[in-house]
C-alpha atoms as a PDB file:
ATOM      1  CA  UNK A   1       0.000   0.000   0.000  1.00  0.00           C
ATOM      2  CA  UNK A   2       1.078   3.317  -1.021  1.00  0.00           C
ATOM      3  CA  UNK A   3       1.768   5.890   1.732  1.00  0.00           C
ATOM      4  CA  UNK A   4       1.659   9.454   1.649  1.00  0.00           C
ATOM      5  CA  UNK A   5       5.557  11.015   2.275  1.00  0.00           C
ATOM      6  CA  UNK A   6       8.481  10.718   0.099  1.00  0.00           C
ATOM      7  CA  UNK A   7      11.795  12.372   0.895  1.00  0.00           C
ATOM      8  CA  UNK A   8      14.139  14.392  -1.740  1.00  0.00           C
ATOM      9  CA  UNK A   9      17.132  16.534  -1.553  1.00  0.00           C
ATOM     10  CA  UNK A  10      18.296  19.098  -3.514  1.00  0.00           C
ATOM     11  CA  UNK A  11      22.062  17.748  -4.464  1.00  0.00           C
ATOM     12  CA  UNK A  12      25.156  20.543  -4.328  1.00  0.00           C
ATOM     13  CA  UNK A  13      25.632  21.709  -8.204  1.00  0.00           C
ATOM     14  CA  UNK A  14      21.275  22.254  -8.572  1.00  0.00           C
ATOM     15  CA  UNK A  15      22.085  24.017  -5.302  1.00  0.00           C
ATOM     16  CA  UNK A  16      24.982  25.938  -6.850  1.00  0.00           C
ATOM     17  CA  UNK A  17      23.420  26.940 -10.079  1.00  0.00           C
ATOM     18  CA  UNK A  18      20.498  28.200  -8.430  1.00  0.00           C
ATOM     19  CA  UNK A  19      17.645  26.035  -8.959  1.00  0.00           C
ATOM     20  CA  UNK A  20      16.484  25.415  -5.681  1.00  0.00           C
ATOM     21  CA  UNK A  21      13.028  27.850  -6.023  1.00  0.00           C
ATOM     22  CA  UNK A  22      12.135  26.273  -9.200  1.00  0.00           C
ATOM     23  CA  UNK A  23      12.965  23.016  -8.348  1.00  0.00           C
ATOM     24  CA  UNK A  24      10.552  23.891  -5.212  1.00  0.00           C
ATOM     25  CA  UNK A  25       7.948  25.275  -7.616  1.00  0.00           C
ATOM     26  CA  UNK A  26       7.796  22.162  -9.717  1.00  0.00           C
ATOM     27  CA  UNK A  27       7.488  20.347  -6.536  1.00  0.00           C
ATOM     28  CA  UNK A  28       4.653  22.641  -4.991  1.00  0.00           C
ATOM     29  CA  UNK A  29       2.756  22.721  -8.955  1.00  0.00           C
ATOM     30  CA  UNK A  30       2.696  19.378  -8.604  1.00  0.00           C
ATOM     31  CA  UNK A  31       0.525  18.824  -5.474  1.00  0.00           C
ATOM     32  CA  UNK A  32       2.898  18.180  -3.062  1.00  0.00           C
ATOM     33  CA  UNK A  33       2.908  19.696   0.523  1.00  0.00           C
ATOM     34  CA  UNK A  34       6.714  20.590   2.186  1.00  0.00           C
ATOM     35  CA  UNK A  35       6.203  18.807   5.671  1.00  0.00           C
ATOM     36  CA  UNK A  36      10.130  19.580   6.723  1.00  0.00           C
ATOM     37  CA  UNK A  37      12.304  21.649   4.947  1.00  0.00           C
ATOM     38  CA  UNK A  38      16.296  22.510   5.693  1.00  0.00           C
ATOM     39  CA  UNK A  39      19.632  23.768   4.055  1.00  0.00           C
ATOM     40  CA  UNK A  40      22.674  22.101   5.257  1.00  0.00           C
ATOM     41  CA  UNK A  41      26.008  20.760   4.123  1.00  0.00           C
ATOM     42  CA  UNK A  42      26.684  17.157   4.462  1.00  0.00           C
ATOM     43  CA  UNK A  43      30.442  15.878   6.161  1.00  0.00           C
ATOM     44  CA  UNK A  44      31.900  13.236   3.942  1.00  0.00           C
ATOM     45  CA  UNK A  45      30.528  10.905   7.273  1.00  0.00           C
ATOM     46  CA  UNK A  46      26.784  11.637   6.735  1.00  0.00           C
ATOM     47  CA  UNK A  47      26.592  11.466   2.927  1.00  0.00           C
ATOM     48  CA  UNK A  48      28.659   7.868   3.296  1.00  0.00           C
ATOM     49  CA  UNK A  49      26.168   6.962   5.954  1.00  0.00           C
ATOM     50  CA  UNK A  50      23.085   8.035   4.126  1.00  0.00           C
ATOM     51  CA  UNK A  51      24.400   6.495   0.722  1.00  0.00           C
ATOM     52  CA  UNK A  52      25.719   3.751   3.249  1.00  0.00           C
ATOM     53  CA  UNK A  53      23.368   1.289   0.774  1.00  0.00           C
ATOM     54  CA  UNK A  54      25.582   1.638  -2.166  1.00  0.00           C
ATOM     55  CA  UNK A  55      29.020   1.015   0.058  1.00  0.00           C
ATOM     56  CA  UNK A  56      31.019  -1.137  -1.938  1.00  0.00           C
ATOM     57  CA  UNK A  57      29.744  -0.107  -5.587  1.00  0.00           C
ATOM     58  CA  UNK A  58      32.038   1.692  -7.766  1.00  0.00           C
ATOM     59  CA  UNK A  59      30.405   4.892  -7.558  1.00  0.00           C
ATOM     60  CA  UNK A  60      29.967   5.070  -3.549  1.00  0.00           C
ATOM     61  CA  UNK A  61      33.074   7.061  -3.288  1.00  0.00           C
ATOM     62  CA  UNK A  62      32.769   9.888  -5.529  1.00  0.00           C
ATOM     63  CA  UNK A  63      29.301   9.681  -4.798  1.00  0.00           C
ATOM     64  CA  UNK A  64      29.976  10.580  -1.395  1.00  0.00           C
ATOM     65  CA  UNK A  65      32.589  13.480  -2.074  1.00  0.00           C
ATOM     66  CA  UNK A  66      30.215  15.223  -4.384  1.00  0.00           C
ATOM     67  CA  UNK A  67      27.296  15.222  -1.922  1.00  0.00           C
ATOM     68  CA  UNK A  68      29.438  16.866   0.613  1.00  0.00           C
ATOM     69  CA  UNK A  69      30.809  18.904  -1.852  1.00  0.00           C
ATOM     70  CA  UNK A  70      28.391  22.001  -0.786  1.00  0.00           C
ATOM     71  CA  UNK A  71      25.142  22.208   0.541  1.00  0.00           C
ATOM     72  CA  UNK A  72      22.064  20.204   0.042  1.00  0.00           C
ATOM     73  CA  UNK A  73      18.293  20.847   0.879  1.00  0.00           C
ATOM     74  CA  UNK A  74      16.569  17.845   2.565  1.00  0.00           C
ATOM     75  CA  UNK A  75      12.711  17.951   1.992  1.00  0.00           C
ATOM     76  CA  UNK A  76       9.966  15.855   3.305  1.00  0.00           C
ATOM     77  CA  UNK A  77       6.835  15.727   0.858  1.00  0.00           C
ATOM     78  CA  UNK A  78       3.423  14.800   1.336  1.00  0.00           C
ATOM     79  CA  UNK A  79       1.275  13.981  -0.843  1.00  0.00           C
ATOM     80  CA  UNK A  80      -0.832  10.198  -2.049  1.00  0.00           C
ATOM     81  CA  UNK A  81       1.288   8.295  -3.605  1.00  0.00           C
ATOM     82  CA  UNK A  82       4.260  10.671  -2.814  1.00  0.00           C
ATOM     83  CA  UNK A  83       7.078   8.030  -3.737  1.00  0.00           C
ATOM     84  CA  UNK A  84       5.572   6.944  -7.285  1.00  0.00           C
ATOM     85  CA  UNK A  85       4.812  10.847  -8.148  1.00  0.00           C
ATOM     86  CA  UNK A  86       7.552  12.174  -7.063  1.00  0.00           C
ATOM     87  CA  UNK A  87       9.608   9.452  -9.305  1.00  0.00           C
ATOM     88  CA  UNK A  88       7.383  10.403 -12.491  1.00  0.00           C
ATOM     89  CA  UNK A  89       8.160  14.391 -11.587  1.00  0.00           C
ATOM     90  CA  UNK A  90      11.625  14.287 -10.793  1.00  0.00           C
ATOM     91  CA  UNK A  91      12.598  11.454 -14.113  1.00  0.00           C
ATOM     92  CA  UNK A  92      14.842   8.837 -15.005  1.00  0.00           C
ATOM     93  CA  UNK A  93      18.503   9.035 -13.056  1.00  0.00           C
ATOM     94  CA  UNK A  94      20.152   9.754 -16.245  1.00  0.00           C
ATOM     95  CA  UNK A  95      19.112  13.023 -17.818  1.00  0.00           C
ATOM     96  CA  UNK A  96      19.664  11.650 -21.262  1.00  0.00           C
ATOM     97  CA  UNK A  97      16.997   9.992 -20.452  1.00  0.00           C
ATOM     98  CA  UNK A  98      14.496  11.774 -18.545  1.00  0.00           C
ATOM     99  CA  UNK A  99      11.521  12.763 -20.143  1.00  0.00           C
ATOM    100  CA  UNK A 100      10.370  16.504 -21.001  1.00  0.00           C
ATOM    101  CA  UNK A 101       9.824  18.782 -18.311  1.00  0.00           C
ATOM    102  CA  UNK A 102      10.973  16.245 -15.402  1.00  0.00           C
ATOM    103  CA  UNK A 103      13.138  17.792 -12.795  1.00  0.00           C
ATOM    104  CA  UNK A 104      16.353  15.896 -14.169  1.00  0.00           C
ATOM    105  CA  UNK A 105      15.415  16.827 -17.799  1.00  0.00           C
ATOM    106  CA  UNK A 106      15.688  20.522 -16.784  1.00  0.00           C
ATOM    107  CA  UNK A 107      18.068  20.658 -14.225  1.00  0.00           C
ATOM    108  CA  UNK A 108      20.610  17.499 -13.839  1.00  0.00           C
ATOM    109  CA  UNK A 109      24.058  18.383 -15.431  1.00  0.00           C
ATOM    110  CA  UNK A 110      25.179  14.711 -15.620  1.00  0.00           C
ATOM    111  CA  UNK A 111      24.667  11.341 -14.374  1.00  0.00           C
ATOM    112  CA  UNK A 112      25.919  11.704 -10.848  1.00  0.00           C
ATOM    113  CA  UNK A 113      25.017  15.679 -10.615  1.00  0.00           C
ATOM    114  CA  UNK A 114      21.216  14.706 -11.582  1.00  0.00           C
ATOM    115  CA  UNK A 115      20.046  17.828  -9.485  1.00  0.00           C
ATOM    116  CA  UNK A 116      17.778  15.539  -6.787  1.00  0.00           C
ATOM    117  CA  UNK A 117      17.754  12.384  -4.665  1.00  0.00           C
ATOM    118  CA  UNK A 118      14.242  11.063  -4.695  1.00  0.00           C
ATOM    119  CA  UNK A 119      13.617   8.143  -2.517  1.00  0.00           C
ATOM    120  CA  UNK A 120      12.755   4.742  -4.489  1.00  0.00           C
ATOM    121  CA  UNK A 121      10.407   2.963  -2.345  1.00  0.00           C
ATOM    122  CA  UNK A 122       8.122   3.928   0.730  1.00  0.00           C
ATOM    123  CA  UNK A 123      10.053   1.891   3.632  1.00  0.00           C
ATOM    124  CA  UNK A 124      13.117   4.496   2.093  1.00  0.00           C
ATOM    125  CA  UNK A 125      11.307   7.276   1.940  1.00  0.00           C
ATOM    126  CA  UNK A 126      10.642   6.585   5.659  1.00  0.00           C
ATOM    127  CA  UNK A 127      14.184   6.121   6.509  1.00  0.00           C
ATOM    128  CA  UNK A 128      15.846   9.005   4.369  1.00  0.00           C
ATOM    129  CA  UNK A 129      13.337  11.383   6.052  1.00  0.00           C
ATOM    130  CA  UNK A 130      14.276  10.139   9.407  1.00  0.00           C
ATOM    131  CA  UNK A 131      17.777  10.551   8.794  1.00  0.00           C
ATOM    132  CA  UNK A 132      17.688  14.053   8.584  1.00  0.00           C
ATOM    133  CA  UNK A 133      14.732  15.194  10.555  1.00  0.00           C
ATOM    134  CA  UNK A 134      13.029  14.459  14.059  1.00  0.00           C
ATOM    135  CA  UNK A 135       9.795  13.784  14.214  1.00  0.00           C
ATOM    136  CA  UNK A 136       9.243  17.334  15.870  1.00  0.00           C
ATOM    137  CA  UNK A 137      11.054  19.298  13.083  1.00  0.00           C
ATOM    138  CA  UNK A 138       8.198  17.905  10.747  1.00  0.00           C
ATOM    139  CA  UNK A 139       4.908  19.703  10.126  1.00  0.00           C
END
């Protein structure tokens, strides 16, 4: 069953170039509410912890060092069927190949620097949100 929150963040270079208020806009357009909202940069410790899933892979490390390579914002979204929406909004991981008007499409300058996290299933959106915010910072 489909739950109602999904967690994103707003990786360093969409950060960087800008794009955070109309990445937010897309977001908000799209019927999602912002239940927990902050700016922050990530030590090399939390982004290997929160990436702590892909340990191991060839990627993890520079994965790591770019998302504590400036700041990040960590959202909480509500919405039904917030992880499956938010997927469809934000596109596919590879901008190539993200469709029209999808958050990647417009704003992801590669592969890795794909402007946003979006979580990929509801028992992660659950645990991503947790990770950065206590139940008290939420709305």
């Amino acid at each position: 069953m489909a739950e109602n929150l999904t967690f994103t963040m707003i990786k360093p270079t969409a950060f960087k170039n800008n794009h955070t208020g109309a990445i937010l806009k897309m977001i908000n357009d799209a019927g999602f509410v912002i239940k927990a909202m902050k700016a922050m940069r990530l030590s090399e410790v939390q982004a290997g912890a929160f990436y702590e899933i892909h340990k191991g892979k060839p990627f993890y490390e520079t994965l790591v060092q770019f998302m504590s390579s400036g700041p990040i914002v960590a959202v909480v979204l509500e919405k039904e069927n917030a992880v499956e929406d938010y997927r469809t909004l934000i596109g596919a991981t590879n901008p190539e190949n993200a469709a029209e008007g999808t958050i990647r499409k417009l704003y992801a300058t590669s592969y890795q620097q794909n402007a946003v996290h979006g979580s990929d299933s509801d028992d992660n959106a659950n645990l991503e949100a947790d990770f950065f915010f206590s139940k008290t910072e939420r709305v």
